[in-house]
PDB file of N, CA and C in Angstrom:
ATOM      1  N   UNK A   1       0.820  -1.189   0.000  1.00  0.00           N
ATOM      2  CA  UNK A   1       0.000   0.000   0.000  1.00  0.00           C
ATOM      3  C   UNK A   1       0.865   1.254   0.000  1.00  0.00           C
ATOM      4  N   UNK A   2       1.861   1.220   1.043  1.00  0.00           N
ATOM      5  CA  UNK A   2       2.631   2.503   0.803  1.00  0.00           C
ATOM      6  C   UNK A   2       3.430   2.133  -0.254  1.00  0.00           C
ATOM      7  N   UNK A   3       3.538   1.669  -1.501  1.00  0.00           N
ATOM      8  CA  UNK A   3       4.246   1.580  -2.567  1.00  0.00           C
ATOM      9  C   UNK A   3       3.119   2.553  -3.354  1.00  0.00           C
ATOM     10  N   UNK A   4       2.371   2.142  -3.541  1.00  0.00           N
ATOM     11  CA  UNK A   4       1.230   2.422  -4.248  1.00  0.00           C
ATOM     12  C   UNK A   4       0.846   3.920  -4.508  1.00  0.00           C
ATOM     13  N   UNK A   5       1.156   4.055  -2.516  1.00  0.00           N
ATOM     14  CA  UNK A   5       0.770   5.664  -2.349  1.00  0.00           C
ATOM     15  C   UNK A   5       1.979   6.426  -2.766  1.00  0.00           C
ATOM     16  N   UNK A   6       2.934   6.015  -2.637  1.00  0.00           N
ATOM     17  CA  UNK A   6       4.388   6.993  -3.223  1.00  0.00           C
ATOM     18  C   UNK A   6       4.435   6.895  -4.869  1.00  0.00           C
ATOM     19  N   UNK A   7       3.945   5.864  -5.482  1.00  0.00           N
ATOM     20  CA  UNK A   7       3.902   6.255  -7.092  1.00  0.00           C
ATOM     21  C   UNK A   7       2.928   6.902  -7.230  1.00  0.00           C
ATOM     22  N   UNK A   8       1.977   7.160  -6.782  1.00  0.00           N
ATOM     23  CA  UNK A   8       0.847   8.386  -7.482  1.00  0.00           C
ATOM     24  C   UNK A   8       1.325   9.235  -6.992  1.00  0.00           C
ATOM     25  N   UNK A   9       1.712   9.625  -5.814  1.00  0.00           N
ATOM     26  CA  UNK A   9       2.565  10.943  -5.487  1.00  0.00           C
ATOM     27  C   UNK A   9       4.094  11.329  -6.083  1.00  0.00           C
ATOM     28  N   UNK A  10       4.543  10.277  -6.819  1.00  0.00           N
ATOM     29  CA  UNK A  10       5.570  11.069  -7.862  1.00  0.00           C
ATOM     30  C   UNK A  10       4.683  11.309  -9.369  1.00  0.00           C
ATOM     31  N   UNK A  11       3.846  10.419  -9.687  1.00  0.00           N
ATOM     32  CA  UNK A  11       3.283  10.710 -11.028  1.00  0.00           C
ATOM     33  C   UNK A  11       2.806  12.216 -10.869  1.00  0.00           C
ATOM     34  N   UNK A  12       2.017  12.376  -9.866  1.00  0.00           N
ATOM     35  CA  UNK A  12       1.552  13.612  -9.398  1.00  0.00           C
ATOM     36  C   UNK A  12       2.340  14.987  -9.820  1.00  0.00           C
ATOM     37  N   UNK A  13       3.274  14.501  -8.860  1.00  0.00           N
ATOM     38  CA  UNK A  13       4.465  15.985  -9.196  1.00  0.00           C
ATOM     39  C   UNK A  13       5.483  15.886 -10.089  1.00  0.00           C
ATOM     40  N   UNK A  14       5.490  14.581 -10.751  1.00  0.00           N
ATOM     41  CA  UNK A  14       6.081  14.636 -12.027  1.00  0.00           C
ATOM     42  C   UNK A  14       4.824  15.544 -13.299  1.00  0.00           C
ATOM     43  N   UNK A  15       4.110  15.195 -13.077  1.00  0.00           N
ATOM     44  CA  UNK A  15       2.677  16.017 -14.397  1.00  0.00           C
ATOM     45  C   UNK A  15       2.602  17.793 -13.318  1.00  0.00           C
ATOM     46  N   UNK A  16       3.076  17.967 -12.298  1.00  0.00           N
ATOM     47  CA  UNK A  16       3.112  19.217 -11.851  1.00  0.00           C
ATOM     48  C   UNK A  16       4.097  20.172 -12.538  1.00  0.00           C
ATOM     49  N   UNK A  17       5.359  19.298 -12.668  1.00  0.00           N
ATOM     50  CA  UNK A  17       6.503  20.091 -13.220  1.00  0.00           C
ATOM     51  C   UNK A  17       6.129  19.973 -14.955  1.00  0.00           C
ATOM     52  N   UNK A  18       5.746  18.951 -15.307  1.00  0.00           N
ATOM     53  CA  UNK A  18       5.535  19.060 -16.984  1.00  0.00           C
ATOM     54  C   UNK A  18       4.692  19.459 -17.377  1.00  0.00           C
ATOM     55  N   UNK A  19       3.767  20.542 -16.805  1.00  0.00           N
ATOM     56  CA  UNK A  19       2.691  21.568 -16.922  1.00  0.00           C
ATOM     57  C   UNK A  19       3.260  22.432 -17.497  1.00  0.00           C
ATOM     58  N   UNK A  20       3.905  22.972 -18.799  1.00  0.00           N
ATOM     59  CA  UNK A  20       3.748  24.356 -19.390  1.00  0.00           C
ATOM     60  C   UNK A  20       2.499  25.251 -19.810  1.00  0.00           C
ATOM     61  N   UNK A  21       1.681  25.024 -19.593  1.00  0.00           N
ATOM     62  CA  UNK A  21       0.392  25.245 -20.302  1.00  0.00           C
ATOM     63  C   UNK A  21      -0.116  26.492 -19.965  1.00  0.00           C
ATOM     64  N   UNK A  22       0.102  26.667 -18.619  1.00  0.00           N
ATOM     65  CA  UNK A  22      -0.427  27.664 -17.939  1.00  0.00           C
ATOM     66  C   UNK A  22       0.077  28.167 -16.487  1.00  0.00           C
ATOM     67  N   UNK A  23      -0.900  29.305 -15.940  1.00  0.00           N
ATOM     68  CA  UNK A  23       0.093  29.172 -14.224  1.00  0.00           C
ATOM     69  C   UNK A  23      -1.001  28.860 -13.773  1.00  0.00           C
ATOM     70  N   UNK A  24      -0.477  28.733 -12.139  1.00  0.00           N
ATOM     71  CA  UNK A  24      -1.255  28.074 -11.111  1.00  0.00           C
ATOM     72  C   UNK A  24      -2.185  29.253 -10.695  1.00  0.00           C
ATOM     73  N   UNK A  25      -3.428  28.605 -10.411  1.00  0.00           N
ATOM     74  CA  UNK A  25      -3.601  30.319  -9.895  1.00  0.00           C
ATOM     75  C   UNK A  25      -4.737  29.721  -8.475  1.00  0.00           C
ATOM     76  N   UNK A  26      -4.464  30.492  -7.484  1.00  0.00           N
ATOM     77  CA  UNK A  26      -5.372  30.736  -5.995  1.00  0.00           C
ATOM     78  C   UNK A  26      -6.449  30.867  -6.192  1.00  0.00           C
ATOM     79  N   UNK A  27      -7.491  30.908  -4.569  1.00  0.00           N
ATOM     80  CA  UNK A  27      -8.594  31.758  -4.833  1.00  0.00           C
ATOM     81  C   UNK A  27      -9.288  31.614  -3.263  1.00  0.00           C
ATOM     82  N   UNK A  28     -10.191  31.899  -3.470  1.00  0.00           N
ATOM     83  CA  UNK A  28     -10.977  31.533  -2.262  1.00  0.00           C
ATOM     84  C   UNK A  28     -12.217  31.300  -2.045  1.00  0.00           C
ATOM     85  N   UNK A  29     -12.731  30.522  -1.297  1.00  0.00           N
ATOM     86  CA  UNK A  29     -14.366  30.205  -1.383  1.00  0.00           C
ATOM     87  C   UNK A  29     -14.592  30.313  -0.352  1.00  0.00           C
ATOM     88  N   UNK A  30     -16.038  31.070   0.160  1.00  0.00           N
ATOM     89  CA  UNK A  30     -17.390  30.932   0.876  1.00  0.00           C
ATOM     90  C   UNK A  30     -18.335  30.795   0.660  1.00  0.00           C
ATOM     91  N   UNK A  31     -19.457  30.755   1.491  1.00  0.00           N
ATOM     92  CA  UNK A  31     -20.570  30.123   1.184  1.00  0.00           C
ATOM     93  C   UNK A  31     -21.311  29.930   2.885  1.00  0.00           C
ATOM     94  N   UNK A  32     -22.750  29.555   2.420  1.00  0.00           N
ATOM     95  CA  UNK A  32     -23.306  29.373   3.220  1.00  0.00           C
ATOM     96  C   UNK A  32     -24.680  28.141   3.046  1.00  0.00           C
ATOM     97  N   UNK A  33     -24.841  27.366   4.218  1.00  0.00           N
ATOM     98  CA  UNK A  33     -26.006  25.980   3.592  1.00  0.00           C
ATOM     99  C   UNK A  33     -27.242  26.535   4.918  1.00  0.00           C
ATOM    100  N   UNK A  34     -28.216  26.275   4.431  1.00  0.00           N
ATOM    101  CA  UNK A  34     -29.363  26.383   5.072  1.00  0.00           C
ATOM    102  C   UNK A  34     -30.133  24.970   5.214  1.00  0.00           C
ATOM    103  N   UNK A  35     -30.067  24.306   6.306  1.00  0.00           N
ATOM    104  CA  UNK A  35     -31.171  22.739   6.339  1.00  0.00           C
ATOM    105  C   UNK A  35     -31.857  23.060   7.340  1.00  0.00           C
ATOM    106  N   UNK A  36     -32.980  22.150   6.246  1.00  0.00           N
ATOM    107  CA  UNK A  36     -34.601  22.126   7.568  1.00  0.00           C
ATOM    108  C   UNK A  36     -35.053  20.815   7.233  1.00  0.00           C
ATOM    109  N   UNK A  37     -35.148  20.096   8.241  1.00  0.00           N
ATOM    110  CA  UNK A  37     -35.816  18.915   7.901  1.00  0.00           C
ATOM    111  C   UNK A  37     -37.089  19.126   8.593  1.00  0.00           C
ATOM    112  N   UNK A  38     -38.302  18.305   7.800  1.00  0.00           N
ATOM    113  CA  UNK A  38     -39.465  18.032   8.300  1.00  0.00           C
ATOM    114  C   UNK A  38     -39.945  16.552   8.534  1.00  0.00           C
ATOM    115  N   UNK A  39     -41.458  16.723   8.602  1.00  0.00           N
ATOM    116  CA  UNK A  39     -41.709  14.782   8.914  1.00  0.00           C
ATOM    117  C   UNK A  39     -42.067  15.265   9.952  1.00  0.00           C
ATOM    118  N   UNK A  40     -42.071  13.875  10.076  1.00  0.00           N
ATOM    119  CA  UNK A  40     -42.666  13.185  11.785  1.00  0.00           C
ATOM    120  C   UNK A  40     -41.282  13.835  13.153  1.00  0.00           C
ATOM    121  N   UNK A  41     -40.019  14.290  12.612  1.00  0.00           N
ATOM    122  CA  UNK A  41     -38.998  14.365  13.579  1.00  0.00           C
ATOM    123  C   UNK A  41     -38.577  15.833  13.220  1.00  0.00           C
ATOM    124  N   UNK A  42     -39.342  16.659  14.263  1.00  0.00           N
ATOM    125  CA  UNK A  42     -39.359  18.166  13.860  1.00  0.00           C
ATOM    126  C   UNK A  42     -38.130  18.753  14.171  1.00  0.00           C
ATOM    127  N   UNK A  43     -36.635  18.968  13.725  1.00  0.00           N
ATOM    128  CA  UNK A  43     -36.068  19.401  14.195  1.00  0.00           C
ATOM    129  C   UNK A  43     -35.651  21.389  13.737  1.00  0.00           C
ATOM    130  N   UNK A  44     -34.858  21.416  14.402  1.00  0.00           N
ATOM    131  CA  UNK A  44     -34.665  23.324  14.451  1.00  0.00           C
ATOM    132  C   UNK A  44     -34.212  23.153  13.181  1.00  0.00           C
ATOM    133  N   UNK A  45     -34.017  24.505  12.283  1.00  0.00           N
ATOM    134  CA  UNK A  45     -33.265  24.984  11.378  1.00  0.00           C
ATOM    135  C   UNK A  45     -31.719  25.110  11.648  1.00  0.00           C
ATOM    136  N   UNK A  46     -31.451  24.597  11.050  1.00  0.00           N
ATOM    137  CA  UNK A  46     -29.761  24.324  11.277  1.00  0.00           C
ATOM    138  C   UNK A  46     -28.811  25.802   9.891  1.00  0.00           C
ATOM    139  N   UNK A  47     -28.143  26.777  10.324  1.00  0.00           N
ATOM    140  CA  UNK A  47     -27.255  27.777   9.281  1.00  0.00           C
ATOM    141  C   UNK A  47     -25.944  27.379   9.688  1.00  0.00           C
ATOM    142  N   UNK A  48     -25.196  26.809   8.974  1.00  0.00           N
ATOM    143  CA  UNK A  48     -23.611  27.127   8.962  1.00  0.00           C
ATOM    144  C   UNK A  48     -22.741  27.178   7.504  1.00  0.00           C
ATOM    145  N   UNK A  49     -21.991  27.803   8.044  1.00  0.00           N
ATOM    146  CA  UNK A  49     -21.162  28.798   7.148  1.00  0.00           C
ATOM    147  C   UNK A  49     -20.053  27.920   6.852  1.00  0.00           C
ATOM    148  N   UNK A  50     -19.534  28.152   5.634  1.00  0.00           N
ATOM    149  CA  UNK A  50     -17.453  27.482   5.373  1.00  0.00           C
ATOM    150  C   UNK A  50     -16.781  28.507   5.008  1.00  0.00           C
ATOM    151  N   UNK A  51     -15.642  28.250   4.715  1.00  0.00           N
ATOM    152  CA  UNK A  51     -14.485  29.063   4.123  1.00  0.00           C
ATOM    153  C   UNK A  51     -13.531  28.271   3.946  1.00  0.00           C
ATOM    154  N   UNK A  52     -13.383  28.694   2.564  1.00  0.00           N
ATOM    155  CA  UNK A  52     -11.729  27.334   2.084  1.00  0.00           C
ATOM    156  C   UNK A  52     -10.991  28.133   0.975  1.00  0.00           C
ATOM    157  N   UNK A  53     -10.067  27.383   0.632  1.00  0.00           N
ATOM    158  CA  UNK A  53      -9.038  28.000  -0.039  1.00  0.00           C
ATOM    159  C   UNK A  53      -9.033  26.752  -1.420  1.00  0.00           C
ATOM    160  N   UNK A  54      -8.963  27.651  -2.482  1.00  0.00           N
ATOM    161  CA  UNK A  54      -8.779  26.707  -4.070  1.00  0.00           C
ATOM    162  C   UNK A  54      -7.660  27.068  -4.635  1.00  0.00           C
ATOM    163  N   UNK A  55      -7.413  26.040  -5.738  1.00  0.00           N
ATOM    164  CA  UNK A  55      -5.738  26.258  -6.405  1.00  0.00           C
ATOM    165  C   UNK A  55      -6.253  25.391  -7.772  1.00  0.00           C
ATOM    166  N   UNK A  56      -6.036  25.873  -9.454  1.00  0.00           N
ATOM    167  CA  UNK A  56      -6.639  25.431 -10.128  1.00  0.00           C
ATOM    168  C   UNK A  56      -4.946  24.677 -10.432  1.00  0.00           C
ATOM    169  N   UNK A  57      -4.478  24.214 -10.844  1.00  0.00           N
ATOM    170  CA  UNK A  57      -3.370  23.802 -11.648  1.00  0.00           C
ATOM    171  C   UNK A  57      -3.966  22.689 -13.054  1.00  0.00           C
ATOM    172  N   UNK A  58      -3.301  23.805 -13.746  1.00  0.00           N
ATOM    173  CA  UNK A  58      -3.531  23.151 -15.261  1.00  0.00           C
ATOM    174  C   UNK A  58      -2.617  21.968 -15.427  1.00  0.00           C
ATOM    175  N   UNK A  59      -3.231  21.173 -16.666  1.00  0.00           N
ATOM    176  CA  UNK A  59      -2.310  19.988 -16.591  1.00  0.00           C
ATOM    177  C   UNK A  59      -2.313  20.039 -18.216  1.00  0.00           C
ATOM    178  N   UNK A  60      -3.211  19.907 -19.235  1.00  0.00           N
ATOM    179  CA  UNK A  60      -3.383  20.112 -20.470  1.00  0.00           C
ATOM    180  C   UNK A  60      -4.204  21.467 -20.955  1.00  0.00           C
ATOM    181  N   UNK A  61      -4.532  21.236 -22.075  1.00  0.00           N
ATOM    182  CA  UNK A  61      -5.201  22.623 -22.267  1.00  0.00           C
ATOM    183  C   UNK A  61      -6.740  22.344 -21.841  1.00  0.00           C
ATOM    184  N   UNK A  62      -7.198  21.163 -21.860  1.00  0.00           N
ATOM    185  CA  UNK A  62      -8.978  21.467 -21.098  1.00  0.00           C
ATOM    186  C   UNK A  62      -8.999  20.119 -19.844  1.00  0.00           C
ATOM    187  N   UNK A  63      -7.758  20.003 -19.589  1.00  0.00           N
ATOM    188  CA  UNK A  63      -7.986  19.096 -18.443  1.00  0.00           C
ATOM    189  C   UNK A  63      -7.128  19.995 -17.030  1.00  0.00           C
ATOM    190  N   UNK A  64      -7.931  20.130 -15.895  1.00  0.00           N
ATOM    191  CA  UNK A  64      -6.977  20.998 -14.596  1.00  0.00           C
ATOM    192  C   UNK A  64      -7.447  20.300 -13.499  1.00  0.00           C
ATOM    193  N   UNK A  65      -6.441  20.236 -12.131  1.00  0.00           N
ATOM    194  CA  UNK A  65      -6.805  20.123 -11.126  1.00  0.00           C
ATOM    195  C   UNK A  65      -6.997  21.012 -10.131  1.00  0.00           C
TER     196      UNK A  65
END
């Protein structure tokens, strides 16, 4: 298994470095989810919030991670 996991993690950053295509670029996400469940099991309205961080890296011209 840890064989396994160390060759996708060089294929990985081997296709990181042979990316000419484009640059990497940041970003950031928020957002917010609103749930209400109903039925027979009445519970409260539930609000919570996220915040995360994105990174597009190109790999071909219409394929990116």
């Amino acid at each position: 298994m840890k064989k396994v996991i160390v060759l996708v993690s060089a294929a990985f950053l081997l296709s990181l470095f042979s990316s000419a295509q484009g640059e990497i670029r940041f970003g950031a996400k928020t957002g917010v989810n609103f749930s209400k469940f109903g039925g027979d099991a009445t519970l409260d309205d539930r609000t919570c919030f996220h915040i995360g961080a994105i990174a597009e890296i190109p790999i071909s011209v219409t394929f990116s991670i």
